[in-house]
N, C-alpha and C. Protein backbone atom coordinates (compact mmCIF):
# COMPACT_ATOMS: atom_id res chain seq x y z
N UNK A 1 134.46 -66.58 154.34
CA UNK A 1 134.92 -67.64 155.22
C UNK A 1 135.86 -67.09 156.28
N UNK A 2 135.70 -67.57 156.98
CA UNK A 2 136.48 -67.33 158.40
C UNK A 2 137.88 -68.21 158.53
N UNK A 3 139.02 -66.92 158.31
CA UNK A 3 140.67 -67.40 157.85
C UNK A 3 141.35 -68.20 159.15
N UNK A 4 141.03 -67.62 160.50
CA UNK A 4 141.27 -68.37 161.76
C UNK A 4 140.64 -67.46 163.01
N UNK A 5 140.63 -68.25 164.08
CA UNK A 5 140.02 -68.19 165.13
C UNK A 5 140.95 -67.44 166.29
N UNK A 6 140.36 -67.08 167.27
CA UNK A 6 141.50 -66.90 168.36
C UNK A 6 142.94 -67.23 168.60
N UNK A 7 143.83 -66.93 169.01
CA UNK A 7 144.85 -67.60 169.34
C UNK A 7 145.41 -68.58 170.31
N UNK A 8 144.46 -68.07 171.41
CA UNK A 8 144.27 -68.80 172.71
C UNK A 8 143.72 -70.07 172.54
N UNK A 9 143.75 -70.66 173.51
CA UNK A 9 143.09 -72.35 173.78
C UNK A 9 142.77 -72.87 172.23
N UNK A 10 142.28 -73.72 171.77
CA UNK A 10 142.38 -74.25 170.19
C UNK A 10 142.31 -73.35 169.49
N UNK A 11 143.25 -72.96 168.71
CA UNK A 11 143.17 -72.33 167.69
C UNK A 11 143.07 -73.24 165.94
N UNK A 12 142.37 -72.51 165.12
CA UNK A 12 142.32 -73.04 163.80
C UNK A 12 141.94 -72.15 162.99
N UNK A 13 143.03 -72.54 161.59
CA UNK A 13 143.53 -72.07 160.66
C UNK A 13 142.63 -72.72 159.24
N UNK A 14 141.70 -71.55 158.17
CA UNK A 14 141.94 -72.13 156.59
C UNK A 14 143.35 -71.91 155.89
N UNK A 15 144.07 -73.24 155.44
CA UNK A 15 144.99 -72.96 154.65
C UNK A 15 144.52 -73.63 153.24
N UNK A 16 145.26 -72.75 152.62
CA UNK A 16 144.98 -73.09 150.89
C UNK A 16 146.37 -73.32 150.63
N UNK A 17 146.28 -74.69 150.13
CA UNK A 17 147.48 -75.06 149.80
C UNK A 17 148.39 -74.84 150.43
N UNK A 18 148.85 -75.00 151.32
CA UNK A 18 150.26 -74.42 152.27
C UNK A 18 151.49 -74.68 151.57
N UNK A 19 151.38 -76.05 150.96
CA UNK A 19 152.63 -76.83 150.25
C UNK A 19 153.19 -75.42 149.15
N UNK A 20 152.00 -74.87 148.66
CA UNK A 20 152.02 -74.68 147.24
C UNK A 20 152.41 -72.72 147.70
N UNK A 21 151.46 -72.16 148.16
CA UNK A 21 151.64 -71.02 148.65
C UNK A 21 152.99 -70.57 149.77
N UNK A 22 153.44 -69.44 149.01
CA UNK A 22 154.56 -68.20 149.97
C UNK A 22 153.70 -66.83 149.39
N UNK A 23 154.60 -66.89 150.65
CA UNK A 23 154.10 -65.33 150.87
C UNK A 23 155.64 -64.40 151.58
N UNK A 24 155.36 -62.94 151.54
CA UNK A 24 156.28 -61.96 151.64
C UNK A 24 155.78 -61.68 153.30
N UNK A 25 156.06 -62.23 154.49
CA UNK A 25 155.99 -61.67 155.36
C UNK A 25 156.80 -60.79 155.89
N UNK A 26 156.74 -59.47 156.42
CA UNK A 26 157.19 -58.40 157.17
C UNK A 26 156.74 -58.32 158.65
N UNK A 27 157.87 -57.89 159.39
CA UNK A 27 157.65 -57.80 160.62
C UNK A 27 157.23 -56.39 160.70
N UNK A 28 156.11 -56.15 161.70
CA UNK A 28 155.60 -54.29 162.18
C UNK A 28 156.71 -53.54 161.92
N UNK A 29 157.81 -53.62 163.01
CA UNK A 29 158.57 -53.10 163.60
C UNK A 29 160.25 -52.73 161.83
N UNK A 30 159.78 -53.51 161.60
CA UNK A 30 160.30 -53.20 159.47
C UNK A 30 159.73 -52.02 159.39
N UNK A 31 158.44 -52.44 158.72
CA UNK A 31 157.58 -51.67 158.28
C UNK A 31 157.65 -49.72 158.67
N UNK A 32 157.58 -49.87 160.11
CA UNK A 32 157.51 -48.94 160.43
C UNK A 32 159.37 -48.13 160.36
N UNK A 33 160.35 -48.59 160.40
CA UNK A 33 161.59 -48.31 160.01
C UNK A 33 161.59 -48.23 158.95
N UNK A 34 161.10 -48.58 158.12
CA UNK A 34 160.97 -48.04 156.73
C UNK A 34 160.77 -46.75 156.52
N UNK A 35 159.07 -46.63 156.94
CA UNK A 35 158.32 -45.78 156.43
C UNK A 35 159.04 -44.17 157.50
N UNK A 36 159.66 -44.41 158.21
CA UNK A 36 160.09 -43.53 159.37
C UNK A 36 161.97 -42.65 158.18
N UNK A 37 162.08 -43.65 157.88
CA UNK A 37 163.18 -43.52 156.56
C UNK A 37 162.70 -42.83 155.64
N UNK A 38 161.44 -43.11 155.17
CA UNK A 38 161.12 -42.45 153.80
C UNK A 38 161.00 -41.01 154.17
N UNK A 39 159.87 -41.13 155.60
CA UNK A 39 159.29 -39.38 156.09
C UNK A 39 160.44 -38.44 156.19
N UNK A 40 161.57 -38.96 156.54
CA UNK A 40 162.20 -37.97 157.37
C UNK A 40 163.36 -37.52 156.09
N UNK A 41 163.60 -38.10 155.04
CA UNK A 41 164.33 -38.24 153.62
C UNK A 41 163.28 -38.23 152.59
N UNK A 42 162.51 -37.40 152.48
CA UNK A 42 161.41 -37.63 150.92
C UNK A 42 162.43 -38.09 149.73
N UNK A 43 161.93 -38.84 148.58
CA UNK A 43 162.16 -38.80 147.55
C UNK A 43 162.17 -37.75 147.18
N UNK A 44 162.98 -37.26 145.76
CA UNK A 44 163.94 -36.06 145.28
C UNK A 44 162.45 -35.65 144.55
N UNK A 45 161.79 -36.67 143.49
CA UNK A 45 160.59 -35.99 143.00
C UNK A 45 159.20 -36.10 143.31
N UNK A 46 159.13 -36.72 144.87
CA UNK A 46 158.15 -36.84 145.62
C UNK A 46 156.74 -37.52 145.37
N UNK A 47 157.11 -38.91 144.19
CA UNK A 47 155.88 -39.54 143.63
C UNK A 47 156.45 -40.84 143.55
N UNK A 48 157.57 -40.94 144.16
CA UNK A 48 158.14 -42.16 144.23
C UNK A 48 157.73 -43.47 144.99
N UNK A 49 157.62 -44.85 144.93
CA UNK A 49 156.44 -45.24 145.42
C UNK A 49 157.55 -46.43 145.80
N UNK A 50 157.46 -47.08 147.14
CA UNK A 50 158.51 -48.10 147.89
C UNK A 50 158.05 -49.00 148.20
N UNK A 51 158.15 -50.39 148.11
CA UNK A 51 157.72 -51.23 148.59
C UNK A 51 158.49 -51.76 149.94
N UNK A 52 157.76 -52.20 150.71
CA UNK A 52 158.65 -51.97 151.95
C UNK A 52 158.19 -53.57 152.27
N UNK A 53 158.68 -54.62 152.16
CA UNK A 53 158.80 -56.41 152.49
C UNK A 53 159.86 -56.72 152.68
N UNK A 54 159.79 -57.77 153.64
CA UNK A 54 161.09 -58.66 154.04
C UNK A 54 161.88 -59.02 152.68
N UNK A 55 161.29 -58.94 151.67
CA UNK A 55 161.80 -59.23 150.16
C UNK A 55 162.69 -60.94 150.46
N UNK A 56 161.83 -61.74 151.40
CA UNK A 56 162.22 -63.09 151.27
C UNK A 56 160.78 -63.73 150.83
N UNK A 57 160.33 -64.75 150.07
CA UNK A 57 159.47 -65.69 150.30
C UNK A 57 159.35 -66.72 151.21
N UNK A 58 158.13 -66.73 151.95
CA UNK A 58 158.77 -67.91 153.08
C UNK A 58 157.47 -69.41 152.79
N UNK A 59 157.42 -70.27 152.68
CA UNK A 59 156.19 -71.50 152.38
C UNK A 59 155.34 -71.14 153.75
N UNK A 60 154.15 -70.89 153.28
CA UNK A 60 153.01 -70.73 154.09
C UNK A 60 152.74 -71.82 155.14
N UNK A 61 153.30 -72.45 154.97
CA UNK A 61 153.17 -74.11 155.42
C UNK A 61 153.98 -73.72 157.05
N UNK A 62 155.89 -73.33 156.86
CA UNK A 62 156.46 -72.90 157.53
C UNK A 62 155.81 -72.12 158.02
N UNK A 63 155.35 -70.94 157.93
CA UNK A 63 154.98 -70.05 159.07
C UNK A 63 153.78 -70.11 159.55
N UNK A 64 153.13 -70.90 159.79
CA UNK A 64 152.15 -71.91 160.29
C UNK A 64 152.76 -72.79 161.46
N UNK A 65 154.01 -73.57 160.97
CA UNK A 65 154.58 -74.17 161.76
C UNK A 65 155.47 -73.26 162.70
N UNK A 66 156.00 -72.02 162.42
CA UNK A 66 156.82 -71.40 163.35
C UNK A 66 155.65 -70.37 164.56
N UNK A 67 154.39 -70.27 163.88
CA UNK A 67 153.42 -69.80 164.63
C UNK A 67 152.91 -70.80 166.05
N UNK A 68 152.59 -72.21 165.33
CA UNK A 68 152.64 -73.43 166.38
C UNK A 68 153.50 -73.05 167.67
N UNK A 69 155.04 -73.35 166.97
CA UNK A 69 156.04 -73.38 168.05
C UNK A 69 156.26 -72.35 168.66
N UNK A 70 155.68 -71.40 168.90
CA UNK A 70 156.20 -69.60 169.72
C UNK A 70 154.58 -70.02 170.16
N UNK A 71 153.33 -70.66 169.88
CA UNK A 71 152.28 -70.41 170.89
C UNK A 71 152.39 -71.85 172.07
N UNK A 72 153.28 -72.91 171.13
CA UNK A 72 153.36 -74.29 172.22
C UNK A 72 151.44 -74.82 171.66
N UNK A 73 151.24 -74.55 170.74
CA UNK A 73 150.19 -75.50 170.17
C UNK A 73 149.71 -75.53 168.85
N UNK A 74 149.30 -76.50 168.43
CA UNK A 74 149.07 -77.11 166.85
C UNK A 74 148.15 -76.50 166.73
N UNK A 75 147.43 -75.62 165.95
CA UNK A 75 146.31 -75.85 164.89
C UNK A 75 145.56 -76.66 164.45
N UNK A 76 144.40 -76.82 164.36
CA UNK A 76 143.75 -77.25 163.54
C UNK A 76 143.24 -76.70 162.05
N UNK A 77 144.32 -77.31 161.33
CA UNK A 77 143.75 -76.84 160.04
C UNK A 77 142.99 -77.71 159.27
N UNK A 78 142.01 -76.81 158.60
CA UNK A 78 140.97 -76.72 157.24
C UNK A 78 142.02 -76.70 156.32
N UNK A 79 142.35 -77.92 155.28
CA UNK A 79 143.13 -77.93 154.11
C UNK A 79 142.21 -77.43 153.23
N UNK A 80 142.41 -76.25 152.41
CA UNK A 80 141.82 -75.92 151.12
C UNK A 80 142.66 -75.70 149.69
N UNK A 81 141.91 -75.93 148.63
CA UNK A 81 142.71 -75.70 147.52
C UNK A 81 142.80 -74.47 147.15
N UNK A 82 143.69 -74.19 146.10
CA UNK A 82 143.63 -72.82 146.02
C UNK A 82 142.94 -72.10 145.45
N UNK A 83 142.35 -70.85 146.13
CA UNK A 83 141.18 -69.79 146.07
C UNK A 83 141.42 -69.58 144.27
N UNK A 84 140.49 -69.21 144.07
CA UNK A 84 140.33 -68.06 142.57
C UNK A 84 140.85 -66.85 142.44
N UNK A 85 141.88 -66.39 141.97
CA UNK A 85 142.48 -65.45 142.02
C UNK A 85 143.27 -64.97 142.43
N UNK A 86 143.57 -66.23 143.62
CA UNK A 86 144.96 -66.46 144.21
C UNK A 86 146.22 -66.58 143.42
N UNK A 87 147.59 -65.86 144.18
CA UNK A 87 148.50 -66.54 143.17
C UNK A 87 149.40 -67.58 144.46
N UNK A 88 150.34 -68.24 143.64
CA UNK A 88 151.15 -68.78 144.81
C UNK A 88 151.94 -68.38 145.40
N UNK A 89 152.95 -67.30 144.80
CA UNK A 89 154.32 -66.37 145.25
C UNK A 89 153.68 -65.40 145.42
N UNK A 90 153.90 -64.43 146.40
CA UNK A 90 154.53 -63.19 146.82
C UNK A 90 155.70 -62.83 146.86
N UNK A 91 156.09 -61.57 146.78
CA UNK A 91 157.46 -61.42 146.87
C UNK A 91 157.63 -59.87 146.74
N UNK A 92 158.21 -58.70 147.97
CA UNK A 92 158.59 -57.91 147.73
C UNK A 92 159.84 -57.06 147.30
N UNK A 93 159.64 -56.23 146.07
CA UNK A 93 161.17 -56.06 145.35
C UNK A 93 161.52 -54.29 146.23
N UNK A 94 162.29 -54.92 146.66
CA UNK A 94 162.63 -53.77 147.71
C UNK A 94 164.00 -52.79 147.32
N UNK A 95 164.14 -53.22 145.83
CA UNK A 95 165.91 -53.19 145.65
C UNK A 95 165.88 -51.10 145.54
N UNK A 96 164.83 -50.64 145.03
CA UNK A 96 164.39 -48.83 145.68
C UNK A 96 164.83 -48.58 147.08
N UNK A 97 164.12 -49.19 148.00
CA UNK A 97 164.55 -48.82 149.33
C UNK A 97 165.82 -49.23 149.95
N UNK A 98 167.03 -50.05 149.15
CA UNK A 98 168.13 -50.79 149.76
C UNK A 98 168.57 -49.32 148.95
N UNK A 99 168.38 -48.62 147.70
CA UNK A 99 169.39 -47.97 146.53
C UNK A 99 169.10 -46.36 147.41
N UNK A 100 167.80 -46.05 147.87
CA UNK A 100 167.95 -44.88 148.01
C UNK A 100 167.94 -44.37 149.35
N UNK A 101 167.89 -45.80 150.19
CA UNK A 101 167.95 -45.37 151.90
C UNK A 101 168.50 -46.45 153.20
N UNK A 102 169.43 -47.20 151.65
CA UNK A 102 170.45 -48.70 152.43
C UNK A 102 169.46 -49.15 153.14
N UNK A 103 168.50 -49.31 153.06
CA UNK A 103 167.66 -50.35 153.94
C UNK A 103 166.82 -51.37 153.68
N UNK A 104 166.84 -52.13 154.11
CA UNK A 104 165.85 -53.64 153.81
C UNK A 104 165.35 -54.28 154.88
N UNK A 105 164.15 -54.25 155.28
CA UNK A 105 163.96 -54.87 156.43
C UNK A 105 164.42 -56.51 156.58
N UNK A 106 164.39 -56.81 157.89
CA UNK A 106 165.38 -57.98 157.93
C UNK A 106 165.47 -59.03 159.26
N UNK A 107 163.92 -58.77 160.01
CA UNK A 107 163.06 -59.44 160.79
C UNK A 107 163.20 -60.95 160.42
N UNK A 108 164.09 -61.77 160.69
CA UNK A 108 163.35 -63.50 160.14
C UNK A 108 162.45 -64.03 160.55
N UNK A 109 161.37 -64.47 159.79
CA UNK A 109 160.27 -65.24 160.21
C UNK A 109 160.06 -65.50 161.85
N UNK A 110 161.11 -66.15 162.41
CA UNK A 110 161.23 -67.10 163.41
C UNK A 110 161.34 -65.87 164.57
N UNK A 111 161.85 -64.71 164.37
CA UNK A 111 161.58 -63.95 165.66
C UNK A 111 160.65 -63.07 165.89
N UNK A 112 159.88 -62.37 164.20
CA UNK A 112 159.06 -61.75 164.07
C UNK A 112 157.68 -62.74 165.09
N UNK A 113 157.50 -63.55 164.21
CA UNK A 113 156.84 -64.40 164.90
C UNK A 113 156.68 -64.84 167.08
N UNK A 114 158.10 -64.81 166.53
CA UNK A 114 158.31 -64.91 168.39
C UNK A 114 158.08 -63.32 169.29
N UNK A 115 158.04 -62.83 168.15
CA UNK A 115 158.13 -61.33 169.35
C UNK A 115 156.28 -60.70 169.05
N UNK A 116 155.60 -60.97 167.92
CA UNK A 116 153.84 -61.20 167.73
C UNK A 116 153.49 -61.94 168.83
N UNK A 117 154.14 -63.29 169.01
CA UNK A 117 153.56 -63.93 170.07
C UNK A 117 153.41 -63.17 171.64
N UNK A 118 154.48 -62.69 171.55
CA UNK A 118 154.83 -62.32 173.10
C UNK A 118 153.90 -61.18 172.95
N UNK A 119 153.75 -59.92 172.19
CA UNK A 119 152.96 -59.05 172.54
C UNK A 119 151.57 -59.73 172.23
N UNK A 120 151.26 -60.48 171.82
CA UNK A 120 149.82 -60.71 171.46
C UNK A 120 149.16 -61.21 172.76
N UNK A 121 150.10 -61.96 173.15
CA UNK A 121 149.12 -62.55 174.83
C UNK A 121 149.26 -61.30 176.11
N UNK A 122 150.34 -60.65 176.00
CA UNK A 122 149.83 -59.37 176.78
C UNK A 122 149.10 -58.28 176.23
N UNK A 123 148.69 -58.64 175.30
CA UNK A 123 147.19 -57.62 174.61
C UNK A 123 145.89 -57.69 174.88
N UNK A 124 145.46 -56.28 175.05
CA UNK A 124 144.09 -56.54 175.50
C UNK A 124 143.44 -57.19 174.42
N UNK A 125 143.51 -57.90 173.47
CA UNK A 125 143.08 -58.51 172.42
C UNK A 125 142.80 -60.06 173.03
N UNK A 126 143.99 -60.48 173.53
CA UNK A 126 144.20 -62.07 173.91
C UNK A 126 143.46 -61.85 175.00
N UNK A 127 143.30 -60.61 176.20
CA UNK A 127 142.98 -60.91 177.47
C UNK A 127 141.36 -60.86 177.43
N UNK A 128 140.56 -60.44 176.22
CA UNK A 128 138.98 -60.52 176.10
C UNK A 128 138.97 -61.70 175.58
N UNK A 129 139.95 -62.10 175.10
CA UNK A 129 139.69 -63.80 174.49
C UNK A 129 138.73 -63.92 173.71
C-alpha cells in the first residue's frame, strides 16, 4: 500500500491508528551529529552499538498535524487500524550516547519538521512534482 503521496498540491496520508501510535522521530541533522561523534571518538572495544533517536515519543497523530502546519495544508487521510505486527510505541534509549559522548539529539518535532519543509520544496524532488 501506498503510505502517502506527494507533498505538493493535495497531499494524502495512510494512518494507522494515529490516536494509538508514537513513534521516535529524529531530525537528519541529529542523526548525522551523532554518528560524526561516534567516527571521530570510536568506542574503547569497538563493537559497541548506539542508538541514535530524539529518545522522545511523539503521537503520530501530532506530527501529522505539525506536518499540515509548516506545508499550510491538510491531508487527506485514509484512517486505518493497526497493521499486523505493528507495535504502538517507539522509543529510542539513547542513555549510551548521553554516557559516552554527552550527547542526545534534541531537534523538537516542530522545527525538525519546519526546517524538512523548507528544504523539501527547494528540492529537486518537490520541483519534478
Amino acid at each position: 500500500r501506498r503510505r502517502h503521496t506527494r507533498l505538493q498540491g493535495d497531499w494524502s496520508s495512510d494512518v494507522c491508528s494515529s490516536d494509538l501510535m508514537r513513534r521516535d522521530f529524529t531530525y537528519i541533522d541529529d542523526i548525522v551529529e551523532g554518528l560524526v561523534r561516534i567516527i571521530e571518538n570510536p568506542a574503547k572495544d569497538n563493537c559497541k552499538i548506539y542508538n541514535i533517536g530524539n529518545h522522545k515519543s511523539e503521537q503520530l497523530g501530532d506530527f501529522i498535524a505539525t506536518l499540515e502546519k509548516h506545508l499550510g495544508k491538510t491531508a487527506k487521510k485514509e484512517l486505518l487500524p493497526m497493521q499486523p505486527g505493528d507495535v504502538s510505541q517507539t522509543y529510542a534509549e539513547v542513555s549510551d550516547l548521553i554516557e559516552d559522548y554527552g550527547y542526545a539529539p534534541n531537534t523538537s518535532i516542530d522545527e525538525g519538521l519546519k526546517r524538512f519543509v523548507q528544504w523539501y520544496l527547494k528540492s529537486e524532488v518537490a520541483k519534478k512534482g
